[in-house]
N, C-alpha and C. Protein backbone atom coordinates (compact mmCIF):
# COMPACT_ATOMS: atom_id res chain seq x y z
N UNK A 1 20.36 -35.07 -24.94
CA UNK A 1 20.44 -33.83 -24.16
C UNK A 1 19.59 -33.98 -22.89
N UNK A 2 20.11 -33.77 -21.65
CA UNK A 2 19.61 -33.92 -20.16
C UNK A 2 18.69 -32.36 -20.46
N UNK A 3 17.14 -32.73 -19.66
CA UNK A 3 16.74 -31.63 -19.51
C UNK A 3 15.78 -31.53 -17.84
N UNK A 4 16.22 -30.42 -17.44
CA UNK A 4 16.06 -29.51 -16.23
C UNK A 4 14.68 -28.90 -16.00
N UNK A 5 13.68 -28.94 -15.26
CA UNK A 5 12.98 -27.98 -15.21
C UNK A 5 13.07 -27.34 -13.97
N UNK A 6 13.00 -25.97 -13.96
CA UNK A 6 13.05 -25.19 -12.90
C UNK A 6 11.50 -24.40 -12.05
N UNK A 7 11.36 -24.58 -11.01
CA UNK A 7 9.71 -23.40 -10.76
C UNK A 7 10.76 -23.22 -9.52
N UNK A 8 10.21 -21.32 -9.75
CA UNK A 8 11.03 -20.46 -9.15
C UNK A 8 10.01 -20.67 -7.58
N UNK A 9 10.70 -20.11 -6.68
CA UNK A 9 10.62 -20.41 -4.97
C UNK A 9 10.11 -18.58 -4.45
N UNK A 10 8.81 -19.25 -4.00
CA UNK A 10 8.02 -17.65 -3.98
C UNK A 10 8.70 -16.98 -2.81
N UNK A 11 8.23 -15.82 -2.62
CA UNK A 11 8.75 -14.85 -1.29
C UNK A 11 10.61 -15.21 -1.25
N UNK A 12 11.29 -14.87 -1.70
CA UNK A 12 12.48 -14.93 -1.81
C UNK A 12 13.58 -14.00 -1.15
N UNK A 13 14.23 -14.10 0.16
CA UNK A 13 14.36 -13.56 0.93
C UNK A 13 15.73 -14.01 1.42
N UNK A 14 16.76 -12.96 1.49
CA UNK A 14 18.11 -13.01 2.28
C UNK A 14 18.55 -11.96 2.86
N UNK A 15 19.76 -12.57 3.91
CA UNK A 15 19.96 -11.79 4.86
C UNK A 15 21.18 -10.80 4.03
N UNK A 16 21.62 -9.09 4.35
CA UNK A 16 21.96 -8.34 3.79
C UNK A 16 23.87 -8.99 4.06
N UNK A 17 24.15 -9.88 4.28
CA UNK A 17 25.46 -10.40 5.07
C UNK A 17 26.07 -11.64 4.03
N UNK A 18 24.89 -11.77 2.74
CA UNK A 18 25.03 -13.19 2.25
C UNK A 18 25.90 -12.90 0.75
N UNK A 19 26.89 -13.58 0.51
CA UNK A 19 27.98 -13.34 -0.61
C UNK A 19 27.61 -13.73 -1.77
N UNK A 20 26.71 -15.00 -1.95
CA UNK A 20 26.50 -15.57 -3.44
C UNK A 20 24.91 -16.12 -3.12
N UNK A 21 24.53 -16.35 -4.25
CA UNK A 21 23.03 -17.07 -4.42
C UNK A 21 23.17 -17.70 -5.47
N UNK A 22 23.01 -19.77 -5.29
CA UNK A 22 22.86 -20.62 -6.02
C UNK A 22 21.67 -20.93 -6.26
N UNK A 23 21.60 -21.64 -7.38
CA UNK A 23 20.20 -22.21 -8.39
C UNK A 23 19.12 -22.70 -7.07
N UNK A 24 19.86 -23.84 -6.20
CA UNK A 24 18.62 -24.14 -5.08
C UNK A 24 17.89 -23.39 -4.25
N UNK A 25 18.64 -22.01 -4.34
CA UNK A 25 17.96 -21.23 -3.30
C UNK A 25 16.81 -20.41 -4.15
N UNK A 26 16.63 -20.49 -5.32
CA UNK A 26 16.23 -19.77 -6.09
C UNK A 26 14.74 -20.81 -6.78
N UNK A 27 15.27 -21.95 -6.85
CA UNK A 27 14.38 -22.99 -7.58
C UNK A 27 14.24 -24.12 -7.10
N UNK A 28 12.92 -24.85 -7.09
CA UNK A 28 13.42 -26.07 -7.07
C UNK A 28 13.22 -26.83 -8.55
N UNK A 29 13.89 -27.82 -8.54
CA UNK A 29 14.92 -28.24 -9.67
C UNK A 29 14.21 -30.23 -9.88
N UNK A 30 13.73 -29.78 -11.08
CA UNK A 30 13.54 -31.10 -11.42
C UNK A 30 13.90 -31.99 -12.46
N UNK A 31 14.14 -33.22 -12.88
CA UNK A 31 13.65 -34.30 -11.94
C UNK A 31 14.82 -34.54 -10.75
N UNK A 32 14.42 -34.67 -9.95
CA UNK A 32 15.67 -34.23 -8.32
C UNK A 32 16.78 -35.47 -8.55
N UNK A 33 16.45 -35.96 -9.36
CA UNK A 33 17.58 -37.04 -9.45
C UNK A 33 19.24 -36.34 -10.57
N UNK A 34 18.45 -35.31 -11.40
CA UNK A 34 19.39 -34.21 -11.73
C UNK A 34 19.87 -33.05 -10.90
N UNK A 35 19.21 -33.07 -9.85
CA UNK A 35 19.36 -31.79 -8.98
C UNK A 35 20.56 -31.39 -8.74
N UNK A 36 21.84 -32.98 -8.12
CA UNK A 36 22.84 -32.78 -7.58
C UNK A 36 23.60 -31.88 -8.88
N UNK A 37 23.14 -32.27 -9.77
CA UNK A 37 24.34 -31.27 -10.78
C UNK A 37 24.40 -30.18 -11.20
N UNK A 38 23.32 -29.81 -10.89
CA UNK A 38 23.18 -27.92 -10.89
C UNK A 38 22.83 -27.12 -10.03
N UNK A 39 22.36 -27.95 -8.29
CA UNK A 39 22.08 -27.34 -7.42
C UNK A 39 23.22 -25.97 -6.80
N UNK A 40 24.57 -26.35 -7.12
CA UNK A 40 25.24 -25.33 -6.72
C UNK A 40 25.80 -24.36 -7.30
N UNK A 41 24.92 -24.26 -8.52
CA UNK A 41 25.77 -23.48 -9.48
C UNK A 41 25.42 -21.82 -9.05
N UNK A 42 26.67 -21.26 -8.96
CA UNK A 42 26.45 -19.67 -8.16
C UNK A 42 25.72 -18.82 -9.55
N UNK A 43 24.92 -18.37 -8.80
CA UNK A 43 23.82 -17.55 -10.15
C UNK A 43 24.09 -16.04 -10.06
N UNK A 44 24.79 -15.78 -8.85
CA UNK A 44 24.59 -14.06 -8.79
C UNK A 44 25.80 -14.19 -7.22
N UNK A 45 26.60 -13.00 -7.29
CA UNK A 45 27.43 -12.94 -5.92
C UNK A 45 27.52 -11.69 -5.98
N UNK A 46 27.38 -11.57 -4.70
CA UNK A 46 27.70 -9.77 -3.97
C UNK A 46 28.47 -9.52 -2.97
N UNK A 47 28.70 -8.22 -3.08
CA UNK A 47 29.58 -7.41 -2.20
C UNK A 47 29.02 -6.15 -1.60
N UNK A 48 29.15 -5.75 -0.26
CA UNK A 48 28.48 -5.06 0.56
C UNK A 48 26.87 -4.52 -0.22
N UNK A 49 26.14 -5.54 0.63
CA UNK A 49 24.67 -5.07 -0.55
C UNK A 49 24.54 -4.03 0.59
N UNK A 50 23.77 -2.61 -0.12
CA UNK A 50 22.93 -1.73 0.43
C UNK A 50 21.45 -0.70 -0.80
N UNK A 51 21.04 -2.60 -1.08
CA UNK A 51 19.96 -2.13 -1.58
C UNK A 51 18.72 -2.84 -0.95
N UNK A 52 17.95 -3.02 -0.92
CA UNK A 52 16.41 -3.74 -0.07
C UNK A 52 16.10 -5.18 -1.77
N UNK A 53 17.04 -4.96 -2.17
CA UNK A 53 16.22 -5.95 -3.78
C UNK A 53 16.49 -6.06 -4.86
N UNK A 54 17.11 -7.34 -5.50
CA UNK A 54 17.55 -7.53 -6.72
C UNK A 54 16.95 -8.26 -7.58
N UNK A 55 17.27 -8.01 -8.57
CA UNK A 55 16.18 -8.86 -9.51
C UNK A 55 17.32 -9.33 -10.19
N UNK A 56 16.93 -11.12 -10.46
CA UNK A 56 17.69 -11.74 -10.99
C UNK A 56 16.73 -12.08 -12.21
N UNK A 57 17.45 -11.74 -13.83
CA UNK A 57 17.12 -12.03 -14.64
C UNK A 57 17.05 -13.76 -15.49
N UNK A 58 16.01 -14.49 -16.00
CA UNK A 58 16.20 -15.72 -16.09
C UNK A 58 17.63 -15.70 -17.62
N UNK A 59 17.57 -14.96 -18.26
CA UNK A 59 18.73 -15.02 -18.97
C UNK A 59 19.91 -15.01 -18.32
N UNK A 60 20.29 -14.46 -17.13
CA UNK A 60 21.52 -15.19 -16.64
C UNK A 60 21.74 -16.14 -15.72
N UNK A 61 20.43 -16.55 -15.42
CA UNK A 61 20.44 -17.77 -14.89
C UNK A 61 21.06 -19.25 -15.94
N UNK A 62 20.12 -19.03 -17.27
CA UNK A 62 20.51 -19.85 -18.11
C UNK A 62 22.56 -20.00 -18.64
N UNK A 63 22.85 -18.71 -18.82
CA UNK A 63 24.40 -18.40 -19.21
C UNK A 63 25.30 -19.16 -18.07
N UNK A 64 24.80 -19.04 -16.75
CA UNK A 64 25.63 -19.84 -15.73
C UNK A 64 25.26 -21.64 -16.05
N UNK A 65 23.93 -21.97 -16.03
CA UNK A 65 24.22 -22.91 -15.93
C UNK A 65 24.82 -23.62 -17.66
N UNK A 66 24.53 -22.73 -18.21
CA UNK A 66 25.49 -23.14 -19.70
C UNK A 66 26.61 -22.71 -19.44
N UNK A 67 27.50 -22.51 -18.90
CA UNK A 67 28.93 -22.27 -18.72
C UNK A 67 29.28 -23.69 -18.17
N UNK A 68 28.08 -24.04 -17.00
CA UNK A 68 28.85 -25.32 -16.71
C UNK A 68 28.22 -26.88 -17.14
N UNK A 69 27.77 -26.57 -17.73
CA UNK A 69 27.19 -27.53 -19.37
C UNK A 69 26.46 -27.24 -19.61
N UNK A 70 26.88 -27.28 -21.28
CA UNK A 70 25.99 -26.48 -22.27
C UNK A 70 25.09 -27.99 -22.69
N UNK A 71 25.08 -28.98 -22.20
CA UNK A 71 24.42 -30.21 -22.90
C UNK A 71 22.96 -30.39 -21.99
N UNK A 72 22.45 -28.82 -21.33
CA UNK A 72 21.11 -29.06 -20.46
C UNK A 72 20.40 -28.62 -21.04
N UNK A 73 18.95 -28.56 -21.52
CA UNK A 73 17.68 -28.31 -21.76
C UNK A 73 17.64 -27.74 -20.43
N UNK A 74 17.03 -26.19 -20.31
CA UNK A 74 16.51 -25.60 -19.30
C UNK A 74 15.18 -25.44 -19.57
N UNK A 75 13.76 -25.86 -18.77
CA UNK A 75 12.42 -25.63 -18.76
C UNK A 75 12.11 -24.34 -17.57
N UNK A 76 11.80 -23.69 -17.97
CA UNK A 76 11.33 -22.89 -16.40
C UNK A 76 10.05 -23.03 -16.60
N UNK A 77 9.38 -23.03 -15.54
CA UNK A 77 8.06 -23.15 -15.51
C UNK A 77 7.03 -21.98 -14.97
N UNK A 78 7.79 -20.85 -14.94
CA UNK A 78 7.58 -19.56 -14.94
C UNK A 78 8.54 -18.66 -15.54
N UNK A 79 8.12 -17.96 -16.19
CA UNK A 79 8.83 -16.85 -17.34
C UNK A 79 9.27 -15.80 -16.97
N UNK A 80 9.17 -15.13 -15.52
CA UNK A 80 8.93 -13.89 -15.48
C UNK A 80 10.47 -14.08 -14.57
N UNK A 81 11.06 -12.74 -14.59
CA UNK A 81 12.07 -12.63 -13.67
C UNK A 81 12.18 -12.68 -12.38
N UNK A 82 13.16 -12.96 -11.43
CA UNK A 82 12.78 -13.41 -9.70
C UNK A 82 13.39 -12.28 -8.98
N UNK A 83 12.12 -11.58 -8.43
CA UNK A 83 12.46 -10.17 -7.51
C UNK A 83 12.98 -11.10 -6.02
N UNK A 84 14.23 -10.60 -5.62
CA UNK A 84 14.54 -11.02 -4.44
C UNK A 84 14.63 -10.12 -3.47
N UNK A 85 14.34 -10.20 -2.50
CA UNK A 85 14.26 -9.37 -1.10
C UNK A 85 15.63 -9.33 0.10
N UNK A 86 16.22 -8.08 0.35
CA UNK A 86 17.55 -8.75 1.29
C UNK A 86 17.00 -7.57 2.36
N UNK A 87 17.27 -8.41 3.62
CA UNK A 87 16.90 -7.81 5.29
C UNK A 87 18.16 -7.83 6.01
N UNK A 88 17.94 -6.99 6.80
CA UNK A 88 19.08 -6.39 8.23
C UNK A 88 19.31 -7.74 9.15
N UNK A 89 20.00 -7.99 9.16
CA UNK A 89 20.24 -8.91 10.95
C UNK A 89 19.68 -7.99 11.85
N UNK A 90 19.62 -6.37 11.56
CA UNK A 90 19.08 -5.87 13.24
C UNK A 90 18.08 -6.00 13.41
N UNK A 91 17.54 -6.07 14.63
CA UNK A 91 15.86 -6.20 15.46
C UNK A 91 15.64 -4.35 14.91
N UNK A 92 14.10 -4.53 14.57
CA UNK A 92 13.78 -3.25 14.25
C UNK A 92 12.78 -2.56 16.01
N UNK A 93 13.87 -1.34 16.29
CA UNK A 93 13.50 -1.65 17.69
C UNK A 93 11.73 -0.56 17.53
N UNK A 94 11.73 0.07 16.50
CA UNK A 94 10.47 0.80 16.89
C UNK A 94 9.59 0.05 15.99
N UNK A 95 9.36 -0.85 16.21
CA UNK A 95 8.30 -1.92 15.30
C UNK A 95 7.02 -2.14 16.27
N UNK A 96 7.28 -1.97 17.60
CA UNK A 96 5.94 -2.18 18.27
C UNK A 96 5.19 -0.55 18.27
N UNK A 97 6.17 0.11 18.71
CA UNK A 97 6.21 1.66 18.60
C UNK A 97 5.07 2.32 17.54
N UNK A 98 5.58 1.82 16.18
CA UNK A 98 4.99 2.03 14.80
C UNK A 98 3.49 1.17 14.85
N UNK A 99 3.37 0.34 15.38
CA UNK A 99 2.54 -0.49 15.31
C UNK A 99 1.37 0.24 16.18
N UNK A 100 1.66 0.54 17.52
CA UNK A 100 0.69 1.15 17.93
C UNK A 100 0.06 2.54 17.67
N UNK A 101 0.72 3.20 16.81
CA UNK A 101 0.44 4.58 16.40
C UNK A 101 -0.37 4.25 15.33
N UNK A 102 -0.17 3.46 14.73
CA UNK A 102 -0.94 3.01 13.13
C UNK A 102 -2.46 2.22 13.86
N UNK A 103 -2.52 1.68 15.16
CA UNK A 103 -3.39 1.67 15.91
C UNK A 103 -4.47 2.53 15.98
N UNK A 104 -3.75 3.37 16.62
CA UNK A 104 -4.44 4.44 16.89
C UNK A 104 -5.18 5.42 15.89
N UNK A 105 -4.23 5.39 15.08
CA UNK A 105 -5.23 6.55 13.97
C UNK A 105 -5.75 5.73 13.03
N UNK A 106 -5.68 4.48 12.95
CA UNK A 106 -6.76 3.30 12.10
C UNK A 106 -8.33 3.97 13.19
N UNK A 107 -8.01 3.63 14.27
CA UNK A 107 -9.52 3.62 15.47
C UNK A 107 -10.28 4.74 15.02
N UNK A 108 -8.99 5.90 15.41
CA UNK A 108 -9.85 7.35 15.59
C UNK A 108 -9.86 7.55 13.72
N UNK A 109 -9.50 7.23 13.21
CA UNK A 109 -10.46 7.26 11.50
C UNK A 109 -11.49 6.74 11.44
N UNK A 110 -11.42 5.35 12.00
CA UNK A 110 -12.58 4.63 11.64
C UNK A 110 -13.94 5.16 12.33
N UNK A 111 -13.55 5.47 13.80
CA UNK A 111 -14.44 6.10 15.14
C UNK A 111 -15.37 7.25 14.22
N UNK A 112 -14.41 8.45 13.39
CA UNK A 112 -14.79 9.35 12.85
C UNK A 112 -15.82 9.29 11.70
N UNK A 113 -15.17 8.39 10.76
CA UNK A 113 -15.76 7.67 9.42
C UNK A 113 -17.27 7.31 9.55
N UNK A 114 -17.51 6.41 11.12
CA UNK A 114 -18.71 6.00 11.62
C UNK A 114 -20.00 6.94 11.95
N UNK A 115 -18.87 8.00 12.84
CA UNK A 115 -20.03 9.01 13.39
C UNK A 115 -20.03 10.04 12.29
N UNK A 116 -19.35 10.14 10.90
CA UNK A 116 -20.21 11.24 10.20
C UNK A 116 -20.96 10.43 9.79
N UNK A 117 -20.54 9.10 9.40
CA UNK A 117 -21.80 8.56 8.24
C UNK A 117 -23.27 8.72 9.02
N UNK A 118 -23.27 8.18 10.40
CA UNK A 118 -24.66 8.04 11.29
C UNK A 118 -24.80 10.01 11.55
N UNK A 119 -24.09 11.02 11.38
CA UNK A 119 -25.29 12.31 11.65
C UNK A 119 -25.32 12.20 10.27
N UNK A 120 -24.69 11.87 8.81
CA UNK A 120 -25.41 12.14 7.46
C UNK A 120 -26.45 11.77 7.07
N UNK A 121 -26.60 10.42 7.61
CA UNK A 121 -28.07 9.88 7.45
C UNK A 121 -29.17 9.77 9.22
N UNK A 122 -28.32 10.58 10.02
CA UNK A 122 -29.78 11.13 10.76
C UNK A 122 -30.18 9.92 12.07
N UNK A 123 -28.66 8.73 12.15
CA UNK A 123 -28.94 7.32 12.85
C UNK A 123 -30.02 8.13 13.96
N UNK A 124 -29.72 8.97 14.63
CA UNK A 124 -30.22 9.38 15.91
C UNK A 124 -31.65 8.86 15.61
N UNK A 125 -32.40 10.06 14.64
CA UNK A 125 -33.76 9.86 14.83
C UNK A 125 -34.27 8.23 14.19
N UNK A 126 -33.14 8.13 13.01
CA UNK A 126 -33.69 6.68 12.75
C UNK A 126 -33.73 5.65 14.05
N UNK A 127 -32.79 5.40 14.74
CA UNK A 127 -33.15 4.85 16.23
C UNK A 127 -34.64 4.84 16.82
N UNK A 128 -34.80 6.12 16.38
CA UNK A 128 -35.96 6.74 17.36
C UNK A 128 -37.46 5.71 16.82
N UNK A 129 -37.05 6.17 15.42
CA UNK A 129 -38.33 5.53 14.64
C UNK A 129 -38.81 4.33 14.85
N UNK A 130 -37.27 3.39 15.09
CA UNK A 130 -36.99 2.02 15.17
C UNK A 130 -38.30 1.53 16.53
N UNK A 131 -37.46 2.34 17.23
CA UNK A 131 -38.00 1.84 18.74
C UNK A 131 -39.57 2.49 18.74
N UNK A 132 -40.19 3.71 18.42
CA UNK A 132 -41.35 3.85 18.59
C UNK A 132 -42.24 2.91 17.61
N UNK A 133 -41.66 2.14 16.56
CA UNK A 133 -42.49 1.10 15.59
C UNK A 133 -42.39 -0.17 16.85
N UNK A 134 -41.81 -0.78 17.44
CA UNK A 134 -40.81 -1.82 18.19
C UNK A 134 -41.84 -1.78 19.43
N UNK A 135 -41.55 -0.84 20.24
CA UNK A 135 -42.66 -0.34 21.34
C UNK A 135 -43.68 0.52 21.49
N UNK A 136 -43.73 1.26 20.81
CA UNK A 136 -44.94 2.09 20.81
C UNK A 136 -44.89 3.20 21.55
N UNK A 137 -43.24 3.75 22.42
CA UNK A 137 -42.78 4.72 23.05
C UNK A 137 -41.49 5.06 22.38
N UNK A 138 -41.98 6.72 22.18
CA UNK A 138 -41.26 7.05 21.76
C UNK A 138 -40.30 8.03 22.52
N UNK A 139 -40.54 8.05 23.71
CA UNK A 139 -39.52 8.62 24.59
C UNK A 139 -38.52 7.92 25.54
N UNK A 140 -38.68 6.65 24.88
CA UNK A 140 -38.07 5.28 25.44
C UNK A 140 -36.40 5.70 25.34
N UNK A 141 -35.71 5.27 26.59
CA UNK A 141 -33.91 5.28 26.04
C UNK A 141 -33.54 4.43 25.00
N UNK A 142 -32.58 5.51 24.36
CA UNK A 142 -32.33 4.41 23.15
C UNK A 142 -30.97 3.94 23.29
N UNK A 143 -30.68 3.89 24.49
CA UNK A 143 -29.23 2.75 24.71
C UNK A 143 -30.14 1.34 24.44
N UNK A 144 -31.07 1.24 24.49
CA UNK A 144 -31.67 -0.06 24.46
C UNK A 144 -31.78 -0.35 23.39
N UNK A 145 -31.56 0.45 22.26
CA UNK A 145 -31.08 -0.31 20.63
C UNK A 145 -29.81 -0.06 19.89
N UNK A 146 -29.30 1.52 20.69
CA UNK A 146 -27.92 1.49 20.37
C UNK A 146 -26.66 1.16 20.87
N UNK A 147 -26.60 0.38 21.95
CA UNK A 147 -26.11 -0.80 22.44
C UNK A 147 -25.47 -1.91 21.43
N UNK A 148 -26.79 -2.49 21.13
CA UNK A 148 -26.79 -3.81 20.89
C UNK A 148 -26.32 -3.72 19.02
N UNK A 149 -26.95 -2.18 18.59
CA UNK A 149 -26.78 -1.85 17.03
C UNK A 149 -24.83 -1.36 17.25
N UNK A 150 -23.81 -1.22 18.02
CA UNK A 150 -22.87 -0.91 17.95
C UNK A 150 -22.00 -2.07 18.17
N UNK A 151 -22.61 -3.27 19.25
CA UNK A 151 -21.81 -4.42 19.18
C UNK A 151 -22.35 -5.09 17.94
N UNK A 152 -23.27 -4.77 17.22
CA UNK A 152 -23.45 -5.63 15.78
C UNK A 152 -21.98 -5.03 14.95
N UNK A 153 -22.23 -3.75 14.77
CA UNK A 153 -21.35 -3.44 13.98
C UNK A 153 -19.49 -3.85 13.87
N UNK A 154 -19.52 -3.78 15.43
CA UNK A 154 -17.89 -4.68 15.33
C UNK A 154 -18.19 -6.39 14.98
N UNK A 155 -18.98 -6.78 15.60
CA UNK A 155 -19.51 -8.36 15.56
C UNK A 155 -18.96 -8.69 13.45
N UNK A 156 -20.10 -7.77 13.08
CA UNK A 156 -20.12 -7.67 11.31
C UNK A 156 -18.76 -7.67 10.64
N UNK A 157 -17.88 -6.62 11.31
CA UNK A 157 -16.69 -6.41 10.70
C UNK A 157 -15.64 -7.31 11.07
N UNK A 158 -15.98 -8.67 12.00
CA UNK A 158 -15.27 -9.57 12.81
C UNK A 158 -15.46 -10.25 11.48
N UNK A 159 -16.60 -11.02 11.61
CA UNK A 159 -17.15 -11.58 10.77
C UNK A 159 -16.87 -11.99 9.13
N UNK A 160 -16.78 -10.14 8.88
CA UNK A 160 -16.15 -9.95 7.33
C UNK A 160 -15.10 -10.23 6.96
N UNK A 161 -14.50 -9.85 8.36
CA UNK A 161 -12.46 -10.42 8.09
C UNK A 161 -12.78 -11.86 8.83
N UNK A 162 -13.63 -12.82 8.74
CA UNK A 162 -13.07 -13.90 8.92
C UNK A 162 -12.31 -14.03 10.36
N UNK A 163 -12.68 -13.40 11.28
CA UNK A 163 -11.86 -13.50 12.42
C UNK A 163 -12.78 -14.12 13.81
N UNK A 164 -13.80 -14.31 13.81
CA UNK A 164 -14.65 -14.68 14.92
C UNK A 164 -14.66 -16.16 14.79
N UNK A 165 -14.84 -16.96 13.69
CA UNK A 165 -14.76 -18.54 13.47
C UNK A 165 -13.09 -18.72 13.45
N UNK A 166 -12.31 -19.61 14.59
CA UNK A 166 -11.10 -20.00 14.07
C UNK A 166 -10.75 -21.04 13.08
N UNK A 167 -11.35 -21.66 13.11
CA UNK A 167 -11.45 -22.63 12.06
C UNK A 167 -11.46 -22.26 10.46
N UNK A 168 -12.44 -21.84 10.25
CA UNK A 168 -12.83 -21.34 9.10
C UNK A 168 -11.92 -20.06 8.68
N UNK A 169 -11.00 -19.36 9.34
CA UNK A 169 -10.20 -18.44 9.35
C UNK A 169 -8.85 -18.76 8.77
N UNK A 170 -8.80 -20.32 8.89
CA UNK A 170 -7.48 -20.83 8.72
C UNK A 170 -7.78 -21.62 7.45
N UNK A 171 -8.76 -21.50 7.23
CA UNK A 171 -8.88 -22.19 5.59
C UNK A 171 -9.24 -21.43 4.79
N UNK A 172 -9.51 -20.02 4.74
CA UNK A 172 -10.28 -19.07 3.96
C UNK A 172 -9.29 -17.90 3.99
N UNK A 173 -8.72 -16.63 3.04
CA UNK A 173 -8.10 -16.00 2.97
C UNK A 173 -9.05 -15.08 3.23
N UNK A 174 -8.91 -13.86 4.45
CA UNK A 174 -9.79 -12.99 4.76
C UNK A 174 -9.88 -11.99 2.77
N UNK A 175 -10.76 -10.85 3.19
CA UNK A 175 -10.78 -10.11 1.93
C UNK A 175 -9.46 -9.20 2.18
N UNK A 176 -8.83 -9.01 3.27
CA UNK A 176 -7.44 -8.16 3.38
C UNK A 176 -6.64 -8.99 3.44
N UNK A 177 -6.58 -9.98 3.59
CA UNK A 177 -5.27 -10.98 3.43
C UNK A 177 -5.31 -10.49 1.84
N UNK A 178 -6.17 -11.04 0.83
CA UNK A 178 -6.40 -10.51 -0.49
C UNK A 178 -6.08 -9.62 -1.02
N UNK A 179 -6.12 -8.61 -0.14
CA UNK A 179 -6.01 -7.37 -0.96
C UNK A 179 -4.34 -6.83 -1.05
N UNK A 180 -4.01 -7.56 0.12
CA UNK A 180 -2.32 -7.59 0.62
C UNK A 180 -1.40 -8.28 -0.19
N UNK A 181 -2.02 -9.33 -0.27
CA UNK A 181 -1.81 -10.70 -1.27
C UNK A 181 -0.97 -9.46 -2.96
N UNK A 182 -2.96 -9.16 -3.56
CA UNK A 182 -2.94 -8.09 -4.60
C UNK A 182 -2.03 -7.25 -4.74
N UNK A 183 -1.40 -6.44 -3.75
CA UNK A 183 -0.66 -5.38 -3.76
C UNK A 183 0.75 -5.65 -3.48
N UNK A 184 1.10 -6.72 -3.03
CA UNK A 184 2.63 -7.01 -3.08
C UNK A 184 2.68 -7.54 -4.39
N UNK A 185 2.17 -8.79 -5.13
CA UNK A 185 2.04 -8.97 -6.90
C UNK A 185 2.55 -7.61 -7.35
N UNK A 186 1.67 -6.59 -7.42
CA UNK A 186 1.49 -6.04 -8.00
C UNK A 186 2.97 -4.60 -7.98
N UNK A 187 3.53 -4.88 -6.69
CA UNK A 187 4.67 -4.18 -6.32
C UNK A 187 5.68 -4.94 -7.11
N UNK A 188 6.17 -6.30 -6.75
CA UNK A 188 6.87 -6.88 -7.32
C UNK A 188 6.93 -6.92 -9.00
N UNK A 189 5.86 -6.67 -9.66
CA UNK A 189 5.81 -6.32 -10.78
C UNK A 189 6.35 -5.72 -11.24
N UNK A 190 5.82 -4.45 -10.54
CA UNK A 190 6.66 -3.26 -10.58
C UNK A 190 7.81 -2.96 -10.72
N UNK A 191 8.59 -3.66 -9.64
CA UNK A 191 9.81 -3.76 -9.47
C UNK A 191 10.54 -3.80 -10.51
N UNK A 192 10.07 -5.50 -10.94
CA UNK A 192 10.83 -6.22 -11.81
C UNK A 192 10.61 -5.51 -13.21
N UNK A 193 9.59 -5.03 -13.79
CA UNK A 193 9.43 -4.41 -15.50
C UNK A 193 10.32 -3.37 -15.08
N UNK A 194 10.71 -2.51 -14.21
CA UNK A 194 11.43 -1.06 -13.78
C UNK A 194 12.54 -0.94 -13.60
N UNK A 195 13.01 -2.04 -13.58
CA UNK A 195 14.42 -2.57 -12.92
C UNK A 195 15.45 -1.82 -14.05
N UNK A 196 16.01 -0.66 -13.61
CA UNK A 196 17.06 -0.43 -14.13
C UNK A 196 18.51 -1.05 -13.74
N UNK A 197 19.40 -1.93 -14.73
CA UNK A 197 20.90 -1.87 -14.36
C UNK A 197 21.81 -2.12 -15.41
């Protein structure tokens, strides 16, 4: 008995225009010297899709390629079912549009977020304290520490996301790449245990 192992092909993605989906697009297929004989086997075909996502179950993955010999050992090397993703050919024209509005009220949240936390805990006079320990005047301007204490604070949050070193940016997954990472898993999960059909 010839045997197959399959590891499914992450982020899985087609255009809403596409009629069938074979085993290669889905897996890659080992040992590749078996590949040619099951690479084209149609696993799933459609007609006018108007859904954003299908989930292809590994039980009918197996039934196709046992229809076209039943003499394969199938290995998958992941168990779980394959959420697939299908997109528009159109350009999404308010994508910069959206982008800058989500701009904007990220700033003025964050702008806000900042200045209650500094009157809850009082930054003003703490400034004050700073600089009369620092110099010994306490009627001194305090752009001369809150200046330099406001470019820390973006500097810090550069920093945290990994964005001020390029180097080190490209080898290290920020903590929001992570958390993005976390929450699509965790969608796709979703998906797939929910999947009514």
């Amino acid at each position: 008995m010839m045997q197959i192992y399959l590891i499914p092909k992450k982020n899985l993605r087609f255009n809403k225009n596409i009629d069938k989906i074979v085993l290669k697009d889905l897996f890659d297929i080992y040992p590749s010297e078996k590949e040619i004989l099951v690479k084209d086997i149609v696993i799933k075909e459609f007609q006018n899709i108007n859904k954003d996502y299908d989930v292809i179950e590994l039980g009918d993955v197996i039934n196709k390629i046992n229809l076209i010999n039943d003499k394969i050992k199938i290995n998958f090397l992941d168990n779980s079912n394959l959420l697939i993703h299908f997109k528009n050919n159109k350009q999404d024209r308010t994508l910069f549009i959206r982008v800058i509005l989500v701009c904007i009220i990220l700033f003025l949240g964050a702008g806000m977020a900042i200045i209650n936390f500094h009157s809850d805990v009082n930054m003003n006079e703490s400034h004050r304290t700073i600089l009369r320990i620092l110099t010994g005047n306490k009627n001194k301007d305090l752009l001369f520490l809150q200046i330099p204490y406001s470019l820390g604070i973006g500097v810090g949050v550069a920093v945290f996301y990994n964005k001020i070193i390029p180097n080190f940016s490209k080898s290290e997954p920020s903590p929001l790449e992570l958390e993005v990472s976390a929450f699509k898993t965790e969608v796709q999960n979703y998906i797939i245990e929910n999947n009514e059909e």
